[in-house]
N, C-alpha and C. Protein backbone atom coordinates (compact mmCIF):
# COMPACT_ATOMS: atom_id res chain seq x y z
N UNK A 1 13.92 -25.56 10.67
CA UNK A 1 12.69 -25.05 11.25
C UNK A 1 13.01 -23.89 12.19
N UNK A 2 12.06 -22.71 12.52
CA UNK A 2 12.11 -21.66 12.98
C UNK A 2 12.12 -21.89 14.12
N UNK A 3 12.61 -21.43 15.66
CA UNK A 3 12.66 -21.58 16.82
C UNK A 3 11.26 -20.65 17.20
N UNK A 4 10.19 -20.97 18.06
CA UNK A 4 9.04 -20.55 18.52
C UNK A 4 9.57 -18.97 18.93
N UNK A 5 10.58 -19.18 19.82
CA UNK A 5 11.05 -17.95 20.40
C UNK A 5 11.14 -16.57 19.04
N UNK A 6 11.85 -17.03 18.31
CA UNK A 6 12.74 -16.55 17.23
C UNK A 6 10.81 -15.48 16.48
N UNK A 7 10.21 -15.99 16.53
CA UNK A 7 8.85 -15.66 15.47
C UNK A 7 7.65 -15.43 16.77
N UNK A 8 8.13 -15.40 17.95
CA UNK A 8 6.94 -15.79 18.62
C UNK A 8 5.96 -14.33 19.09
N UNK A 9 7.02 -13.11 18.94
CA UNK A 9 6.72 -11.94 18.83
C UNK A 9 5.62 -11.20 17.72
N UNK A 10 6.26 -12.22 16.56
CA UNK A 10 5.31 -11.72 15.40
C UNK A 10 3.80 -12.75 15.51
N UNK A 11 3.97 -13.76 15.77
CA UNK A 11 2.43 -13.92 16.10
C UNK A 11 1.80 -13.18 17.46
N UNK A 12 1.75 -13.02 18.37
CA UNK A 12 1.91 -12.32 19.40
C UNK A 12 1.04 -10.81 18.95
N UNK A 13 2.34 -10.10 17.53
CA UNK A 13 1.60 -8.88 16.96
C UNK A 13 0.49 -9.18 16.08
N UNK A 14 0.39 -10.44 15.50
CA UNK A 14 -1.03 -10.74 14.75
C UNK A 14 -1.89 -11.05 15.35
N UNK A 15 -2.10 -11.07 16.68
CA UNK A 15 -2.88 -11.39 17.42
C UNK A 15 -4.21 -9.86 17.54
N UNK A 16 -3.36 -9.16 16.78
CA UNK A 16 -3.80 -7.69 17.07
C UNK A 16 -4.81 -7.48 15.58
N UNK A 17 -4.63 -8.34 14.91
CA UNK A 17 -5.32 -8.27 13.03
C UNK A 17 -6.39 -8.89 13.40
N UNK A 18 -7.62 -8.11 13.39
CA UNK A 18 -9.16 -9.20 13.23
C UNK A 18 -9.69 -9.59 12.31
N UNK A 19 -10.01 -10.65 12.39
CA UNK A 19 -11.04 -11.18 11.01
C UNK A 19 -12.18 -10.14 11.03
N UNK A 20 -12.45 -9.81 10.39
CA UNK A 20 -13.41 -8.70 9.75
C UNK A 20 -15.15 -9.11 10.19
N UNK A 21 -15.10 -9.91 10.00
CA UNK A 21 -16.37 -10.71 10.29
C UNK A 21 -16.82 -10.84 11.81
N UNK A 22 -15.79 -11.16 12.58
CA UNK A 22 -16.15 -11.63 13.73
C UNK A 22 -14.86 -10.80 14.72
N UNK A 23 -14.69 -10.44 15.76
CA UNK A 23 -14.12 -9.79 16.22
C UNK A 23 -12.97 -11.13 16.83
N UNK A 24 -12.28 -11.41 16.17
CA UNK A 24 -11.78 -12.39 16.52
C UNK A 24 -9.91 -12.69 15.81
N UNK A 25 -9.03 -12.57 16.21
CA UNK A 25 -7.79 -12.25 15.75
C UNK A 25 -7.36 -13.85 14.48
N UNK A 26 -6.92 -13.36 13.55
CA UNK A 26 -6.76 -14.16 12.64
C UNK A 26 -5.46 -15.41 13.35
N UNK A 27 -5.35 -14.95 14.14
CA UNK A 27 -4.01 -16.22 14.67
C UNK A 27 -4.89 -17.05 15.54
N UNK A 28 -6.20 -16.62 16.51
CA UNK A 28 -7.01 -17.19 17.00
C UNK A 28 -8.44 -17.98 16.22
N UNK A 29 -8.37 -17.43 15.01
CA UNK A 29 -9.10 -18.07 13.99
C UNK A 29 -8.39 -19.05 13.32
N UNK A 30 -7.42 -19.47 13.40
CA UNK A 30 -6.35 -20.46 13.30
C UNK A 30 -5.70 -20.08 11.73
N UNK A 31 -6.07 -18.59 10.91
CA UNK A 31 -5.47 -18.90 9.98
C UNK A 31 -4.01 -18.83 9.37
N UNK A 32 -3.49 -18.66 10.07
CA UNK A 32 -1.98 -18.26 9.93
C UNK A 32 -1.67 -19.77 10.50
N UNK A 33 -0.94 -20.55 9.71
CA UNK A 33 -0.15 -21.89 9.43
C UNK A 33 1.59 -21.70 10.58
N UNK A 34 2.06 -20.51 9.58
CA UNK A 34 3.11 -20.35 9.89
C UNK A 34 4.23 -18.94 9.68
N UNK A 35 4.90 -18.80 10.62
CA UNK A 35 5.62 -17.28 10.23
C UNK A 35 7.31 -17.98 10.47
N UNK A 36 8.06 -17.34 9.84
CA UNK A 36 9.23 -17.68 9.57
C UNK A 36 9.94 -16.35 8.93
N UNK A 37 11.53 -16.36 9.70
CA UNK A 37 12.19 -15.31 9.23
C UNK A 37 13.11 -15.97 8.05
N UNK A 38 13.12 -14.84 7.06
CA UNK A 38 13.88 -15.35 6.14
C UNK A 38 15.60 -14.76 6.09
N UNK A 39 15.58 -13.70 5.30
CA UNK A 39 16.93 -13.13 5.27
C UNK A 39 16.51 -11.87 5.84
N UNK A 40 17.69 -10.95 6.15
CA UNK A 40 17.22 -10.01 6.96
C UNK A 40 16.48 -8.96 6.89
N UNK A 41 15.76 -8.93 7.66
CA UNK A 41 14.68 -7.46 7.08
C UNK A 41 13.20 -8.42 6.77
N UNK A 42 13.17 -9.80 6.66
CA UNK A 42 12.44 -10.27 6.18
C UNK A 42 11.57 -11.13 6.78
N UNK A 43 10.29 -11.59 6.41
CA UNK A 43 9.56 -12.40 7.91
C UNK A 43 8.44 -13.15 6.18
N UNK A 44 8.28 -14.30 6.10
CA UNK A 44 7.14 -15.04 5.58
C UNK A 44 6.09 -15.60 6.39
N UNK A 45 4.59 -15.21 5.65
CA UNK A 45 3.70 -15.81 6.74
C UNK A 45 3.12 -16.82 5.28
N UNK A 46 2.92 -18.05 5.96
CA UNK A 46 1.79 -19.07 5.84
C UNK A 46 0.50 -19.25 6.04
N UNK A 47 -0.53 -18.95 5.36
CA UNK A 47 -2.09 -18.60 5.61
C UNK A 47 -2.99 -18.98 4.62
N UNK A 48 -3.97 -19.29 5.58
CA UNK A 48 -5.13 -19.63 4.77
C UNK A 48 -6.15 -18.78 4.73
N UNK A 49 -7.20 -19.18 4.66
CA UNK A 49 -8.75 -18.93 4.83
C UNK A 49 -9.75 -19.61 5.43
N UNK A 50 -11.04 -19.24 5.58
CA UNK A 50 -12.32 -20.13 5.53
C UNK A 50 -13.00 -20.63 4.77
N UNK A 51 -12.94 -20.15 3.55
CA UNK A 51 -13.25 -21.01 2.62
C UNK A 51 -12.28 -19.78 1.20
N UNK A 52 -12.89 -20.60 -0.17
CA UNK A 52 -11.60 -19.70 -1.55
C UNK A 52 -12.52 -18.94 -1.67
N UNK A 53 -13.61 -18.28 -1.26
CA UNK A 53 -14.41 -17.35 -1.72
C UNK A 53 -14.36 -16.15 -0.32
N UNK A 54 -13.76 -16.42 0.10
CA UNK A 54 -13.58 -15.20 1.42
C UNK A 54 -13.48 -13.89 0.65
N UNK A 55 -14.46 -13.27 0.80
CA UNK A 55 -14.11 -11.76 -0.14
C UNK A 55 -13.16 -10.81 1.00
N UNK A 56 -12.56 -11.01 1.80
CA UNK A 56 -12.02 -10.24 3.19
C UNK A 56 -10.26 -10.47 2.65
N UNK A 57 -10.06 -11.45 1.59
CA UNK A 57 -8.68 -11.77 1.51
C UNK A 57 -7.62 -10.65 1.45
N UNK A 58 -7.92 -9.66 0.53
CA UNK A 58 -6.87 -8.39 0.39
C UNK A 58 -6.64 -7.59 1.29
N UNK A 59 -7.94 -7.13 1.92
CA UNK A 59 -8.16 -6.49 3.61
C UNK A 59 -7.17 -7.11 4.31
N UNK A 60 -7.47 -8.56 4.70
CA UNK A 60 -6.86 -9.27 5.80
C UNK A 60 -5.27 -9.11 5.37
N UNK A 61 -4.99 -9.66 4.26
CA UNK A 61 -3.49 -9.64 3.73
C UNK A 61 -2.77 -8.27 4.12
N UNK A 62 -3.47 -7.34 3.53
CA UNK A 62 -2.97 -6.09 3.72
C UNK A 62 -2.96 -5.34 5.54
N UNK A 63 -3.96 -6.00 6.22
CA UNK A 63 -3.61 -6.06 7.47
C UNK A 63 -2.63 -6.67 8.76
N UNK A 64 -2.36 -7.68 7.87
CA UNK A 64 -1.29 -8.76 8.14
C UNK A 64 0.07 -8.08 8.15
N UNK A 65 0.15 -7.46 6.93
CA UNK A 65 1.68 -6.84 6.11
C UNK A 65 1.72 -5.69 6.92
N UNK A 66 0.77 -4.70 6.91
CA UNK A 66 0.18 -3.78 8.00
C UNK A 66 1.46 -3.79 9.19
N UNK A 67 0.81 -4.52 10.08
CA UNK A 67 1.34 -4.67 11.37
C UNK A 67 3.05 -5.47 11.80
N UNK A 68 2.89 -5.92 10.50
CA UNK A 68 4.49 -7.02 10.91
C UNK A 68 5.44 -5.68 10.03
N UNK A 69 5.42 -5.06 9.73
CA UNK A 69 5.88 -3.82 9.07
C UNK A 69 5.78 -2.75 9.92
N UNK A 70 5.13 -2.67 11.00
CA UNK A 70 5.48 -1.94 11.80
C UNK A 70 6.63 -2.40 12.59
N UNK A 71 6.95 -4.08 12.91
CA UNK A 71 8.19 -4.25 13.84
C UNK A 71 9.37 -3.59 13.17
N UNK A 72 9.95 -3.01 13.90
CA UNK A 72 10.87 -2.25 13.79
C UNK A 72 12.19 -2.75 12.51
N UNK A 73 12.51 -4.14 13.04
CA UNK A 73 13.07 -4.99 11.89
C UNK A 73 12.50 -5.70 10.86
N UNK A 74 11.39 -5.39 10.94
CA UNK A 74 10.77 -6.11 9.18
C UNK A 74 10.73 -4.90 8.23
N UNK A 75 11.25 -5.45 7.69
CA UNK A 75 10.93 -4.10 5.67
C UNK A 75 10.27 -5.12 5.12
N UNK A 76 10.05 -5.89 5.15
CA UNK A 76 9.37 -6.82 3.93
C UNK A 76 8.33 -8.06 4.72
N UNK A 77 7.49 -8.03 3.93
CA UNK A 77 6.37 -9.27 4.33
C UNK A 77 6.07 -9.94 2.97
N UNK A 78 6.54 -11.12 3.14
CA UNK A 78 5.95 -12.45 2.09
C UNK A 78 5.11 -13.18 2.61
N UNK A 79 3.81 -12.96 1.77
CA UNK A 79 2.37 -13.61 2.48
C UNK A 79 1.93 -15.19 1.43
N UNK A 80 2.27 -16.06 2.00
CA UNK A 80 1.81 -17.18 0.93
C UNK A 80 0.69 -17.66 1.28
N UNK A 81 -0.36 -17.79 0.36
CA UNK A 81 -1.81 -18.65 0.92
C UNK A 81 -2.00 -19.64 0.29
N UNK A 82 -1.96 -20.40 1.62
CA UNK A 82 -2.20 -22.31 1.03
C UNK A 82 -3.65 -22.80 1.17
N UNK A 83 -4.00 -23.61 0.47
CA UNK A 83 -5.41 -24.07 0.79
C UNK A 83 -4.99 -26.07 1.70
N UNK A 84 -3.93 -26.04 1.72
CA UNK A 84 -3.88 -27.53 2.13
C UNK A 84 -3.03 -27.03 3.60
N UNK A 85 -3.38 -27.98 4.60
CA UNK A 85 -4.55 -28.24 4.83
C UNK A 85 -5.59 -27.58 4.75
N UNK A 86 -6.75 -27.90 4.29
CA UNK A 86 -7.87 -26.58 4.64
C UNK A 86 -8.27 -26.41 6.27
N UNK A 87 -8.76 -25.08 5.99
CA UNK A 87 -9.50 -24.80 7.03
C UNK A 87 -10.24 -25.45 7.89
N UNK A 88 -10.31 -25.78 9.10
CA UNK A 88 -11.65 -26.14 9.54
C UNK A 88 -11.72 -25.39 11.18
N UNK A 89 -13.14 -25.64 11.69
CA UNK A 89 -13.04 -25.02 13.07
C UNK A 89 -11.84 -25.34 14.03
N UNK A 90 -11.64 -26.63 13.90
CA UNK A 90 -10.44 -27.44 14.43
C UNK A 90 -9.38 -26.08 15.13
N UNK A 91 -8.56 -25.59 13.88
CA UNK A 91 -8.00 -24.91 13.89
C UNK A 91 -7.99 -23.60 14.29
N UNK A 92 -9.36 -23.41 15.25
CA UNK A 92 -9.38 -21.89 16.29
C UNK A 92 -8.98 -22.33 17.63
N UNK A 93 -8.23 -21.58 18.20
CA UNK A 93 -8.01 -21.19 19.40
C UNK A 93 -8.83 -21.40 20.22
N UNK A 94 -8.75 -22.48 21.33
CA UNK A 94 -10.32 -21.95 22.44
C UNK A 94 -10.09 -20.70 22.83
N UNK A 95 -9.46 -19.96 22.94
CA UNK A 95 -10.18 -19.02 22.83
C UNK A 95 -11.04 -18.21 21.82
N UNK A 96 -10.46 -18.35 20.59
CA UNK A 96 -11.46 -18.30 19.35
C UNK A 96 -12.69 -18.59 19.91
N UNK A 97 -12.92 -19.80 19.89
CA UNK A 97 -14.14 -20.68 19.84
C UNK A 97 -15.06 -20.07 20.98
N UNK A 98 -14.00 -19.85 22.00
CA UNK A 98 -15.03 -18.87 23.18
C UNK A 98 -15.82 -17.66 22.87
N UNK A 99 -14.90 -16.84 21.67
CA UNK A 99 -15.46 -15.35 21.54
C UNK A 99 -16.90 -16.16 20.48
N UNK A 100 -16.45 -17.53 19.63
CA UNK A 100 -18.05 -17.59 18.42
C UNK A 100 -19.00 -17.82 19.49
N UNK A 101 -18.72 -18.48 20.54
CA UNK A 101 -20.14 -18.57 21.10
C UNK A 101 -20.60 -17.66 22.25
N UNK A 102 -19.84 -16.41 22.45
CA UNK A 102 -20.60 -15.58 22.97
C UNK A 102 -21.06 -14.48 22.19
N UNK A 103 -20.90 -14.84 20.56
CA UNK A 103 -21.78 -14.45 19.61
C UNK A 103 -22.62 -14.66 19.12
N UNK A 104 -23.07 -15.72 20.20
CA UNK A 104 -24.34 -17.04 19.30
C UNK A 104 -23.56 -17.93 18.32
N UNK A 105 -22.34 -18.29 17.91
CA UNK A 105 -22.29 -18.94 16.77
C UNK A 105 -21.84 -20.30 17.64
N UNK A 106 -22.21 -21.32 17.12
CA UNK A 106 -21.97 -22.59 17.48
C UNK A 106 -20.67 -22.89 17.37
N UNK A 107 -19.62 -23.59 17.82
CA UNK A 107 -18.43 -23.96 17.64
C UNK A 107 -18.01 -25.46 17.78
């Protein structure tokens, strides 16, 4: 298993990728599972969605790869999307949950 320290930078920089929908960072929307370095040059992220019909998936992906490609030591991003566990609100950030309801959305 990955040391928090070791990856904790790259969530940190996804904190900077918004869900499209809601102004709200996809690591605080809880969808990113997991990031892990592989061999060098290399970083895998673990991610989901809100539901399998998210039409935002390629955007978001490509925003994801985006930014972890800017750290200086990544050349490569492997993006895997799991549906297990699924999604649920569970999995936002209070702070997430703070920004849905000063959008009106219930949380």
């Amino acid at each position: 298993m990955q040391s928090t320290v070791e990856t904790e930078k790259y969530w940190n920089a996804l904190t900077e990728v918004m869900d499209p929908e809601f102004p709200i960072s996809v690591v605080d929307m809880g969808l990113i599972y997991e990031i892990a370095k592989e061999d060098e040059g290399k970083v895998a992220v673990k991610m989901t969605y809100t539901s399998t019909g998210c039409g935002c998936m390629q955007w978001i992906e490509s925003d994801i790869r985006e930014r972890l490609l800017k750290e200086e030591e990544i050349k490569e991003v492997n993006i895997e999307v799991v549906w297990s566990p699924p999604w649920t609100i569970k999995n936002m950030s209070d702070k997430g949950k703070e920004k849905l309801r000063t959008w009106g959305v219930s949380s």
